[in-house]
PDB file of N, CA and C in Angstrom:
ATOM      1  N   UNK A   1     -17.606  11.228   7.908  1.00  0.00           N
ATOM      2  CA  UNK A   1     -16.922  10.029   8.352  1.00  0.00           C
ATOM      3  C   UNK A   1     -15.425  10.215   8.173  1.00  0.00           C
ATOM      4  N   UNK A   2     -14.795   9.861   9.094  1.00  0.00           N
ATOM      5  CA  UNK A   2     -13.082   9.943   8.539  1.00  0.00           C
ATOM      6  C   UNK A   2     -12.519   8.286   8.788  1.00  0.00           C
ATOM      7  N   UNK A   3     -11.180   8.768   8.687  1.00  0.00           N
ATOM      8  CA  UNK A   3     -11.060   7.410   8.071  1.00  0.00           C
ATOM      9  C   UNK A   3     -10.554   5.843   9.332  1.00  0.00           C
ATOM     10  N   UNK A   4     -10.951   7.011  10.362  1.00  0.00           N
ATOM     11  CA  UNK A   4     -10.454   5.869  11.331  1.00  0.00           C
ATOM     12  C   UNK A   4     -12.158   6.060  12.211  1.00  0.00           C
ATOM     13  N   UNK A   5     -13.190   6.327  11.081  1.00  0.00           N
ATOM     14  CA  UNK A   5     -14.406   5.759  11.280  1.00  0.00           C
ATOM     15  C   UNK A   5     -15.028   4.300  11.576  1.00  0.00           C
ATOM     16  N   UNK A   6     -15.260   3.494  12.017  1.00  0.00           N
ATOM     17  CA  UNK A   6     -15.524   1.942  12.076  1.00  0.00           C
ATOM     18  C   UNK A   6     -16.712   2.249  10.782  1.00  0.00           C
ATOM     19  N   UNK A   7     -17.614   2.768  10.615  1.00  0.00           N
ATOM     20  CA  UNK A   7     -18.341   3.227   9.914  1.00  0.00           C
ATOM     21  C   UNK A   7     -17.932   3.247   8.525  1.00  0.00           C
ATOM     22  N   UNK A   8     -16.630   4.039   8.396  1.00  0.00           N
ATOM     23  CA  UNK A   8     -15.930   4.339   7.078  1.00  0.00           C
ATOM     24  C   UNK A   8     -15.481   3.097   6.598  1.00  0.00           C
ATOM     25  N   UNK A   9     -15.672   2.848   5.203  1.00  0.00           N
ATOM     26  CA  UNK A   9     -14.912   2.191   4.192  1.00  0.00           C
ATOM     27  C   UNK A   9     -13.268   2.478   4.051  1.00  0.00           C
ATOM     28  N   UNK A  10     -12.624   1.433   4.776  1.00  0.00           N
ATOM     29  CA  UNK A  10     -10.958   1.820   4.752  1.00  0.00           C
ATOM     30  C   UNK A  10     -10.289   2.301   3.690  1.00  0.00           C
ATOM     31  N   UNK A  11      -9.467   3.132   3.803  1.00  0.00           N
ATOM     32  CA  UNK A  11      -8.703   3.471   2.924  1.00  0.00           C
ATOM     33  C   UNK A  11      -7.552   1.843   2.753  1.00  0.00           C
ATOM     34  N   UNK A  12      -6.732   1.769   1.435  1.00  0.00           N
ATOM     35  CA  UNK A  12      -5.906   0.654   1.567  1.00  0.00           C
ATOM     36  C   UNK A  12      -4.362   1.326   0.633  1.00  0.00           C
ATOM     37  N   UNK A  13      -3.628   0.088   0.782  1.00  0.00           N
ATOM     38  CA  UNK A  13      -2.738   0.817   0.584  1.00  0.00           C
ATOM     39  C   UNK A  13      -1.379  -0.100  -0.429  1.00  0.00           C
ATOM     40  N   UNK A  14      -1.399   0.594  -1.719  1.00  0.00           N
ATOM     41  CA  UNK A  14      -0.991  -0.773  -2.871  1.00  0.00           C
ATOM     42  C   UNK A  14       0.249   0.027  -3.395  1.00  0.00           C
ATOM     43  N   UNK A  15       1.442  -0.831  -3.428  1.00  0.00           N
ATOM     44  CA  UNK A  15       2.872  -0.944  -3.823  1.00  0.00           C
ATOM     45  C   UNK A  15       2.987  -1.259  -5.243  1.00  0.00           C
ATOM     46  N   UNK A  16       3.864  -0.811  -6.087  1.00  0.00           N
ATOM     47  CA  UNK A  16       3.976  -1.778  -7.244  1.00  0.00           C
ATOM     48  C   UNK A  16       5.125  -2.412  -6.750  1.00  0.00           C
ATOM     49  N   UNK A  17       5.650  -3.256  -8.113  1.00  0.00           N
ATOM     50  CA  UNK A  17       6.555  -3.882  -7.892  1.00  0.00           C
ATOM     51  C   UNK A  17       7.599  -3.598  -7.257  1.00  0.00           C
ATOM     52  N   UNK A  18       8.351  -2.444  -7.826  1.00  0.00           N
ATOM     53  CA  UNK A  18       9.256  -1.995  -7.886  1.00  0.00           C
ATOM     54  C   UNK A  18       9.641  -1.179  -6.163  1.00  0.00           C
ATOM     55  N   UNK A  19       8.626  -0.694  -5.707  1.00  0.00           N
ATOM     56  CA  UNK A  19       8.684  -0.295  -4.018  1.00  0.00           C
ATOM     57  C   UNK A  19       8.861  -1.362  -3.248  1.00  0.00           C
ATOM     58  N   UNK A  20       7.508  -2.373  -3.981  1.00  0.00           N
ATOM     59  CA  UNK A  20       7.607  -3.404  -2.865  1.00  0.00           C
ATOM     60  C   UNK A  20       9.370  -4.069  -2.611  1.00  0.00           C
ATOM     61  N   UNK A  21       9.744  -4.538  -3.837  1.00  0.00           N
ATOM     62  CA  UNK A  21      10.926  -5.116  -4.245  1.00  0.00           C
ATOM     63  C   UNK A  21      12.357  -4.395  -3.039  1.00  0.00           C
ATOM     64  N   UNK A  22      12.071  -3.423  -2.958  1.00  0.00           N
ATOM     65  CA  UNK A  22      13.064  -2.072  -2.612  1.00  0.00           C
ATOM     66  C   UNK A  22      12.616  -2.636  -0.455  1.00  0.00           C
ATOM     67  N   UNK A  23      11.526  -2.377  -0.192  1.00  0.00           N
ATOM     68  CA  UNK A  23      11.067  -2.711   0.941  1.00  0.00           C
ATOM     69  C   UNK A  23      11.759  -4.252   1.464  1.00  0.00           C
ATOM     70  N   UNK A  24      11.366  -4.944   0.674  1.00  0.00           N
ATOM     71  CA  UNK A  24      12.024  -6.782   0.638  1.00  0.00           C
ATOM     72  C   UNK A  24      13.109  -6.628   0.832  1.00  0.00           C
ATOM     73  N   UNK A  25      13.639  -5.528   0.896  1.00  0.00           N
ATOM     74  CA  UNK A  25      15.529  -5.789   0.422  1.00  0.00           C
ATOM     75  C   UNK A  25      15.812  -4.876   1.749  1.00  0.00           C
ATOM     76  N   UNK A  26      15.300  -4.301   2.539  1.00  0.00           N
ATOM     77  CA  UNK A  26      15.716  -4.013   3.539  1.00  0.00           C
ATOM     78  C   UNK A  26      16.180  -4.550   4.698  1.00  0.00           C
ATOM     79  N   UNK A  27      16.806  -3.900   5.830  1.00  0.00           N
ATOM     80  CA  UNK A  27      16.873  -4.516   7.004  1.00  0.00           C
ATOM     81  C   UNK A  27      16.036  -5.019   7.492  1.00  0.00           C
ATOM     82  N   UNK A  28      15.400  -5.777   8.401  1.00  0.00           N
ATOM     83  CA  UNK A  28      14.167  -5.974   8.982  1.00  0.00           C
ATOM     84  C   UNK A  28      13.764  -4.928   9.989  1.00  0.00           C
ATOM     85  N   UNK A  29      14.844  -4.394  10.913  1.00  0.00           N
ATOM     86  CA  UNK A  29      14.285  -3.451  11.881  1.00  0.00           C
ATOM     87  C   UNK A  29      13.755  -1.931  10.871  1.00  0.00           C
ATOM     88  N   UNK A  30      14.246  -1.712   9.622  1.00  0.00           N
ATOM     89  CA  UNK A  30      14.040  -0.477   8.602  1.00  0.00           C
ATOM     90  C   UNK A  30      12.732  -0.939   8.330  1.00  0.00           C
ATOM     91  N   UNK A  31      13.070  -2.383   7.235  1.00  0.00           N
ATOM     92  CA  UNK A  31      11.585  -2.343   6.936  1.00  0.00           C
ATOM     93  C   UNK A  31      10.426  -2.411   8.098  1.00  0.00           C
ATOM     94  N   UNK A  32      10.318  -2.932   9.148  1.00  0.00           N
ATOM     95  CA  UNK A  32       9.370  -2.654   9.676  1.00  0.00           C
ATOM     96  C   UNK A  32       9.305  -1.235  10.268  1.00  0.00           C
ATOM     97  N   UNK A  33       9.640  -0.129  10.457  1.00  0.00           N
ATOM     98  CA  UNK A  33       9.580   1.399  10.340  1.00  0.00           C
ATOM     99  C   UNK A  33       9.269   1.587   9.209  1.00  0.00           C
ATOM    100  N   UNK A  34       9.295   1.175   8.190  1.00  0.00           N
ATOM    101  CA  UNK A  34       8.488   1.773   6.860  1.00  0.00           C
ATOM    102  C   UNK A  34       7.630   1.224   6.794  1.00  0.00           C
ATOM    103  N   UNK A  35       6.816   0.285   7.139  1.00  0.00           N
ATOM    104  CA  UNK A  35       6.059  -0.401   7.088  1.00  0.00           C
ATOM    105  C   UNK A  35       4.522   0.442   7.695  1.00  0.00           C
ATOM    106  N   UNK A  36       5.200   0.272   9.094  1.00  0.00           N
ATOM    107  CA  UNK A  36       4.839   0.917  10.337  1.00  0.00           C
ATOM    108  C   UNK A  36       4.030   2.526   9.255  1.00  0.00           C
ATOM    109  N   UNK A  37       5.556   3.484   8.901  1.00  0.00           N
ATOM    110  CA  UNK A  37       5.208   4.525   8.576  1.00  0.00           C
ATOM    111  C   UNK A  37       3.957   4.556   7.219  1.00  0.00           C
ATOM    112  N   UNK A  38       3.966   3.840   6.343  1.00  0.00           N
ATOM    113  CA  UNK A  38       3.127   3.762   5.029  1.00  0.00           C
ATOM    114  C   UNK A  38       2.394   3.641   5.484  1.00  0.00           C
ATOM    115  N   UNK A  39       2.006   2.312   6.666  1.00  0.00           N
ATOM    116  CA  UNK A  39       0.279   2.070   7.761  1.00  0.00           C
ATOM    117  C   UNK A  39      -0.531   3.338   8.103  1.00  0.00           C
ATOM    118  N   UNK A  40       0.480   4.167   8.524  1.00  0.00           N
ATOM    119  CA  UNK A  40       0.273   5.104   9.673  1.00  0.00           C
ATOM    120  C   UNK A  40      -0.136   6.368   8.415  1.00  0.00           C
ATOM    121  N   UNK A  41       0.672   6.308   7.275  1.00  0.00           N
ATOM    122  CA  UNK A  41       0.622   7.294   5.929  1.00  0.00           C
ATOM    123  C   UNK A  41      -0.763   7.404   5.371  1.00  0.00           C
ATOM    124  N   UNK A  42      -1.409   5.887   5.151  1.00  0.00           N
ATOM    125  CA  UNK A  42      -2.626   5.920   4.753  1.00  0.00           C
ATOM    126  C   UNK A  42      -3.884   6.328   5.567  1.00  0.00           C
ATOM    127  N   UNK A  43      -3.681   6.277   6.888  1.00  0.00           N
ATOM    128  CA  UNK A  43      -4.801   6.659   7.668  1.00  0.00           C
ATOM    129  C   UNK A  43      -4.687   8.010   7.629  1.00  0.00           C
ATOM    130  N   UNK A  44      -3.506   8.684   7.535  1.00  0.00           N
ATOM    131  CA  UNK A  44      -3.718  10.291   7.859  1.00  0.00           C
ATOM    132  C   UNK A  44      -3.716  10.499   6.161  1.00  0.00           C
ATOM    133  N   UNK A  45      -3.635  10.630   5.333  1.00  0.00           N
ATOM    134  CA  UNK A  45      -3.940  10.659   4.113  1.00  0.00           C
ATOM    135  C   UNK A  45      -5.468  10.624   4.068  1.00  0.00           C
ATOM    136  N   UNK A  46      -6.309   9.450   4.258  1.00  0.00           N
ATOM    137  CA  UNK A  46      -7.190   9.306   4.172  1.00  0.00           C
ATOM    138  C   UNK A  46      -8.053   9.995   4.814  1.00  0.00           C
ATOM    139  N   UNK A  47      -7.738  10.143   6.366  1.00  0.00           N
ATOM    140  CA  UNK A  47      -8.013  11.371   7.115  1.00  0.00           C
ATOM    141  C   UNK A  47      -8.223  12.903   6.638  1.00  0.00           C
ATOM    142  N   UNK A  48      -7.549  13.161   5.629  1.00  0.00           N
ATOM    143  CA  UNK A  48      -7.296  14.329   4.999  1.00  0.00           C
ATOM    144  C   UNK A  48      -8.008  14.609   3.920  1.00  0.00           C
ATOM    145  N   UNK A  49      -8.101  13.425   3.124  1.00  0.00           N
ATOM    146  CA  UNK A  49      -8.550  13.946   2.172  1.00  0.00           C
ATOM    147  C   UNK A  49     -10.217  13.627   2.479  1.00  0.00           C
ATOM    148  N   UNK A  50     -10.717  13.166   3.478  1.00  0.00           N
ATOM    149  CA  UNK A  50     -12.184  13.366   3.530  1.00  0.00           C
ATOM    150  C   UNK A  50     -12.018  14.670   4.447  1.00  0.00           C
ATOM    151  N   UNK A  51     -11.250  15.376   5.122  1.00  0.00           N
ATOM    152  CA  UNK A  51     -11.636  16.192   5.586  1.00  0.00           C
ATOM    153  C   UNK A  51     -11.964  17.710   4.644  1.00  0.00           C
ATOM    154  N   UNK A  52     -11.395  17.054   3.679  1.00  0.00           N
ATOM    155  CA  UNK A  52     -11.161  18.389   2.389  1.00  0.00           C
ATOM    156  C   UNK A  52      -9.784  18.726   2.617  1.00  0.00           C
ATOM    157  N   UNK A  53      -9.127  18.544   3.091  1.00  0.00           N
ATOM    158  CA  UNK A  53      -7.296  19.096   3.437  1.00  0.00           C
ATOM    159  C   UNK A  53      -6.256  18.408   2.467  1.00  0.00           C
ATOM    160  N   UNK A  54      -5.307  19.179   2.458  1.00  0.00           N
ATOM    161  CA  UNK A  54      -4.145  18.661   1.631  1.00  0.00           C
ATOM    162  C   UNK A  54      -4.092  17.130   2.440  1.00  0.00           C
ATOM    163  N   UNK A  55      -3.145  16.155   1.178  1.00  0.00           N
ATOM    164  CA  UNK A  55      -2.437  14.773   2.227  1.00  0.00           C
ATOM    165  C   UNK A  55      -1.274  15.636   2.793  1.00  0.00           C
ATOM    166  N   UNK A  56      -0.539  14.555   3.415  1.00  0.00           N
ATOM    167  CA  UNK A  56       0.439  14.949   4.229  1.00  0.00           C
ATOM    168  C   UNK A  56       2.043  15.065   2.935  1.00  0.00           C
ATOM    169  N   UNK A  57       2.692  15.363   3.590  1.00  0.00           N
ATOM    170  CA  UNK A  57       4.054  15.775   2.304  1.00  0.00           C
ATOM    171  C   UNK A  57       4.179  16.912   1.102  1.00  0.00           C
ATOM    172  N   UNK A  58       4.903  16.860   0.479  1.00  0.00           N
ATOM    173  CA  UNK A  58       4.905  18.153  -0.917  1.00  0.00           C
ATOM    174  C   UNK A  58       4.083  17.389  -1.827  1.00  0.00           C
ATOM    175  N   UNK A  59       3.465  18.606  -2.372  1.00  0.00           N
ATOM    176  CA  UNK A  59       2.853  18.167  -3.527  1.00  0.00           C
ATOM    177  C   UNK A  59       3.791  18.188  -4.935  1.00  0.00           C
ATOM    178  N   UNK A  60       3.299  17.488  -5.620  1.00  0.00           N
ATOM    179  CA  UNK A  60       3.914  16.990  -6.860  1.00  0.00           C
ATOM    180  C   UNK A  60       3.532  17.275  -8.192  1.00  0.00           C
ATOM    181  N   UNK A  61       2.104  17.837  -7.927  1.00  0.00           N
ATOM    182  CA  UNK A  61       1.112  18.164  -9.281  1.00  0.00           C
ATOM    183  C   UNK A  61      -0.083  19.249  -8.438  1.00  0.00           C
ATOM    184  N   UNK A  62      -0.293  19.897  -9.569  1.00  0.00           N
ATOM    185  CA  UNK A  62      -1.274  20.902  -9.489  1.00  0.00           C
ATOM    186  C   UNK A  62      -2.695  20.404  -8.844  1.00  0.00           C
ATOM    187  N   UNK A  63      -2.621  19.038  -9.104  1.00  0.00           N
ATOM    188  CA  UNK A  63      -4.226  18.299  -8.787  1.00  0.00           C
ATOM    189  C   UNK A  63      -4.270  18.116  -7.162  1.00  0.00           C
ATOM    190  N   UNK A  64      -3.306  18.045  -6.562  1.00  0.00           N
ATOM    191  CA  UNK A  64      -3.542  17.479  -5.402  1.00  0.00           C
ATOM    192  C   UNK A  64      -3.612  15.949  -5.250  1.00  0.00           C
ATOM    193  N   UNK A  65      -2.855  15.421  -6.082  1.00  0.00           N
ATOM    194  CA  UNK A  65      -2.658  13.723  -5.865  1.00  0.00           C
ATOM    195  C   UNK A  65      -1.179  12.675  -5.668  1.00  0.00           C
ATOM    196  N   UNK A  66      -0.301  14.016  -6.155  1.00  0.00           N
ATOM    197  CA  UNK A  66       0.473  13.164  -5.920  1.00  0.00           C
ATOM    198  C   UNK A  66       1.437  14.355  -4.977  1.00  0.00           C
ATOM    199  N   UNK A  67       1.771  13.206  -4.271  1.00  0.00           N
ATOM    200  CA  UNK A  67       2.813  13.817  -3.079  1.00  0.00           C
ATOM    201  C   UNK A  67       4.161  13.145  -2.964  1.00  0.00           C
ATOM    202  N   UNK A  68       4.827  14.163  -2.255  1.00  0.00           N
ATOM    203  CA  UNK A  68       6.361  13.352  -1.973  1.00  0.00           C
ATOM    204  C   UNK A  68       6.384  13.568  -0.218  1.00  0.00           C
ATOM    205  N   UNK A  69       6.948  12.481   0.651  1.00  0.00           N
ATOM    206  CA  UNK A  69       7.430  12.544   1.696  1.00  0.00           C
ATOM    207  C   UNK A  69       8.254  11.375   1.764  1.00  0.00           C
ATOM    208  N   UNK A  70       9.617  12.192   3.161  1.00  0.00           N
ATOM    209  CA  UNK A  70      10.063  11.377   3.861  1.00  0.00           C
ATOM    210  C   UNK A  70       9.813  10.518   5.024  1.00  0.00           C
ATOM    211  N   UNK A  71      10.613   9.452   5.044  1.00  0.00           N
ATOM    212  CA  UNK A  71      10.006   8.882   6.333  1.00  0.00           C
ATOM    213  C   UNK A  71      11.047   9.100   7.606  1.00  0.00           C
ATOM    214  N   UNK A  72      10.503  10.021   8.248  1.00  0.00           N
ATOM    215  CA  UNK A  72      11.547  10.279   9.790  1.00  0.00           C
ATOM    216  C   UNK A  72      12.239   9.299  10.131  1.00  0.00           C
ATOM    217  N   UNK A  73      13.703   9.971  10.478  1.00  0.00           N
ATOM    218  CA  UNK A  73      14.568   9.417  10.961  1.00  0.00           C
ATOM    219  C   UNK A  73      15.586   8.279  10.168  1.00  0.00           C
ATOM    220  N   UNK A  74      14.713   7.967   9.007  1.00  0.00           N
ATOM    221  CA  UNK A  74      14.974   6.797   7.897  1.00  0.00           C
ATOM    222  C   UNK A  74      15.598   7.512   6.262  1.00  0.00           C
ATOM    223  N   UNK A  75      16.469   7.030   5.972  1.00  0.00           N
ATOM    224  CA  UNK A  75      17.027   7.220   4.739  1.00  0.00           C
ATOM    225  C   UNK A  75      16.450   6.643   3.739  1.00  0.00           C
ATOM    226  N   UNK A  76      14.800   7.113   3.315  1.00  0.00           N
ATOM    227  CA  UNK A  76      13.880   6.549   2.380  1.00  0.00           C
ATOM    228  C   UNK A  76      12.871   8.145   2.449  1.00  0.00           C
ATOM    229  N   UNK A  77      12.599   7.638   0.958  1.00  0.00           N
ATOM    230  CA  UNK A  77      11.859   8.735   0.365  1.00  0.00           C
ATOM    231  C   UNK A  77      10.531   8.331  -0.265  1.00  0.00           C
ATOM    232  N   UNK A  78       9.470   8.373   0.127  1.00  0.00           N
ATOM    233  CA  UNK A  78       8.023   8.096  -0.594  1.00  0.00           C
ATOM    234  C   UNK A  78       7.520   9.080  -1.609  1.00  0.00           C
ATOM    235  N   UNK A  79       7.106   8.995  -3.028  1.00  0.00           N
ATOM    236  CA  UNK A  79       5.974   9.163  -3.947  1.00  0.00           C
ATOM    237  C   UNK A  79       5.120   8.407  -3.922  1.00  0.00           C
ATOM    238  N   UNK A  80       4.028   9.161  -3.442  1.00  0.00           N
ATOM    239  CA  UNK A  80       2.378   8.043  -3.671  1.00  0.00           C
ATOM    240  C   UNK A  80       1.615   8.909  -3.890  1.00  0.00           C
ATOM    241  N   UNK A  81       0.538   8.872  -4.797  1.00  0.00           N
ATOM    242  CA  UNK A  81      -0.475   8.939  -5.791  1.00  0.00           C
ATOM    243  C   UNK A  81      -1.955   8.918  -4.444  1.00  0.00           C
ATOM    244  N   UNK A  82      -2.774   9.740  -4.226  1.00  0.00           N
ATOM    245  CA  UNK A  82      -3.931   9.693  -3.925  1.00  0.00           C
ATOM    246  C   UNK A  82      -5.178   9.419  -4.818  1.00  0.00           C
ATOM    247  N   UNK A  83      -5.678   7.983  -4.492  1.00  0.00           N
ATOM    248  CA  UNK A  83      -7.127   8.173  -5.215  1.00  0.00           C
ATOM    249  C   UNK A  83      -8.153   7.774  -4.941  1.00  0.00           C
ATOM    250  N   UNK A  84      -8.991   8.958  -4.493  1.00  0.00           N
ATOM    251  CA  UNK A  84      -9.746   9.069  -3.517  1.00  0.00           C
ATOM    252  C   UNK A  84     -11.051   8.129  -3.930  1.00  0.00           C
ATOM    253  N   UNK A  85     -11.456   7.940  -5.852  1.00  0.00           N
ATOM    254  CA  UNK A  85     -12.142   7.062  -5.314  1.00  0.00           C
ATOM    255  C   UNK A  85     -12.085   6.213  -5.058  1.00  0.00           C
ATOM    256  N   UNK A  86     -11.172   5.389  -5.218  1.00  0.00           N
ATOM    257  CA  UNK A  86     -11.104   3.910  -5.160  1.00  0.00           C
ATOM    258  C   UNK A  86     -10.383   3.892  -3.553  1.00  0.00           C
ATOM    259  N   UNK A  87     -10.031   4.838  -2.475  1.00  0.00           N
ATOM    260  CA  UNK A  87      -9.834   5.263  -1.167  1.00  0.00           C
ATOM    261  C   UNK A  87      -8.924   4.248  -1.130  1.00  0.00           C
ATOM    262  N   UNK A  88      -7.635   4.468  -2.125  1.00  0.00           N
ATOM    263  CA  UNK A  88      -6.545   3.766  -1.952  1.00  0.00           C
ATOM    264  C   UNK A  88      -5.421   5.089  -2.184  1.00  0.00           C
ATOM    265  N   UNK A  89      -4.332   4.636  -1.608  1.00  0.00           N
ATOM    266  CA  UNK A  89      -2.346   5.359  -1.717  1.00  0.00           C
ATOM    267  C   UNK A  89      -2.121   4.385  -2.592  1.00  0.00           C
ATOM    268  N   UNK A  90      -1.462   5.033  -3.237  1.00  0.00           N
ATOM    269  CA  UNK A  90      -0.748   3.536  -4.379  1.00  0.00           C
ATOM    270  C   UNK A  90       1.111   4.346  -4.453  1.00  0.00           C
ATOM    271  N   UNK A  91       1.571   3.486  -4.555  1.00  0.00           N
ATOM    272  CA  UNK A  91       3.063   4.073  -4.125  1.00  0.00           C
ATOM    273  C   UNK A  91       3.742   3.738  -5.155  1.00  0.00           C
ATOM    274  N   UNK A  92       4.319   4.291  -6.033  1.00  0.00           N
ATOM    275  CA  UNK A  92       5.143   4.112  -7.208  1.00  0.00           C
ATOM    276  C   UNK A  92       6.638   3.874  -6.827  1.00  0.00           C
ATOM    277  N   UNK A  93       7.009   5.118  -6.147  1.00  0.00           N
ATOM    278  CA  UNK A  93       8.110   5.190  -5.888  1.00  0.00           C
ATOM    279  C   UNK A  93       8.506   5.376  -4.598  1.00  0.00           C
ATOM    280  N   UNK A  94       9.569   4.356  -4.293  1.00  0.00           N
ATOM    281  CA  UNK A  94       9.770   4.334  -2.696  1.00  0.00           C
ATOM    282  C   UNK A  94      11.528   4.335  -2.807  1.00  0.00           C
ATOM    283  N   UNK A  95      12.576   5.650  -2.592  1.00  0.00           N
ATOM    284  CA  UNK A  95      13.925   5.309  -2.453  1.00  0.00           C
ATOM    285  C   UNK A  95      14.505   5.109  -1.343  1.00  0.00           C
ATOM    286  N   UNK A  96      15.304   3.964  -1.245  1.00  0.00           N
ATOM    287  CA  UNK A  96      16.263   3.781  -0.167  1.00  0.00           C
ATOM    288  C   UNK A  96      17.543   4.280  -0.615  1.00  0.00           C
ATOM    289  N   UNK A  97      17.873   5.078   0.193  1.00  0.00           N
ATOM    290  CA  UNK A  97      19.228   5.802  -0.110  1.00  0.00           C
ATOM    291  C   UNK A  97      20.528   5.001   1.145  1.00  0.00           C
ATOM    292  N   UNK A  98      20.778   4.036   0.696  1.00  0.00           N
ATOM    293  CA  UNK A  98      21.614   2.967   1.135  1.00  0.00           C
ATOM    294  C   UNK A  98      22.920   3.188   0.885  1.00  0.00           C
TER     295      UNK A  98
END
């Protein structure tokens, strides 16, 4: 099953404070491109990691869970955490370089 299975149990996709906070404080046309991009982050993430494949971005740890990417074209930087069982991204760290 992958993750843009109707079948599959969705992957979801949880902010802490501190990203979310950072997101809130954006432009509106930015934040919705990051928005857009994190949506679009978790399906191919999720995609990946049922396929057995790396997620998308650098890895960060030996385990294969935590990654770093940018978001094209945008002056923001994502760390998020894969965990596959609970088939959530959880995003710690999100920089806007403003």
């Amino acid at each position: 099953m992958s993750a843009g299975s109707p079948s599959a149990p969705r992957w979801s996709l949880a902010l802490t404070v501190d990203p979310a906070g950072v997101v809130e404080a954006m432009p509106k046309d930015l934040q919705r491109a990051v928005l857009l991009f994190l949506q679009a982050l978790v399906i191919e993430t999720g995609g990946a990691v049922e396929a057995g494949k790396p997620a998308p971005g650098s890895p960060l740890d030996d385990a294969g869970l935590r990654y770093s990417v940018l978001v094209p074209g945008e002056p923001v930087i994502v760390e998020y955490l894969v965990v596959p069982v609970a088939r959530e991204v959880r995003i710690p760290t999100l920089v806007w370089m403003h």
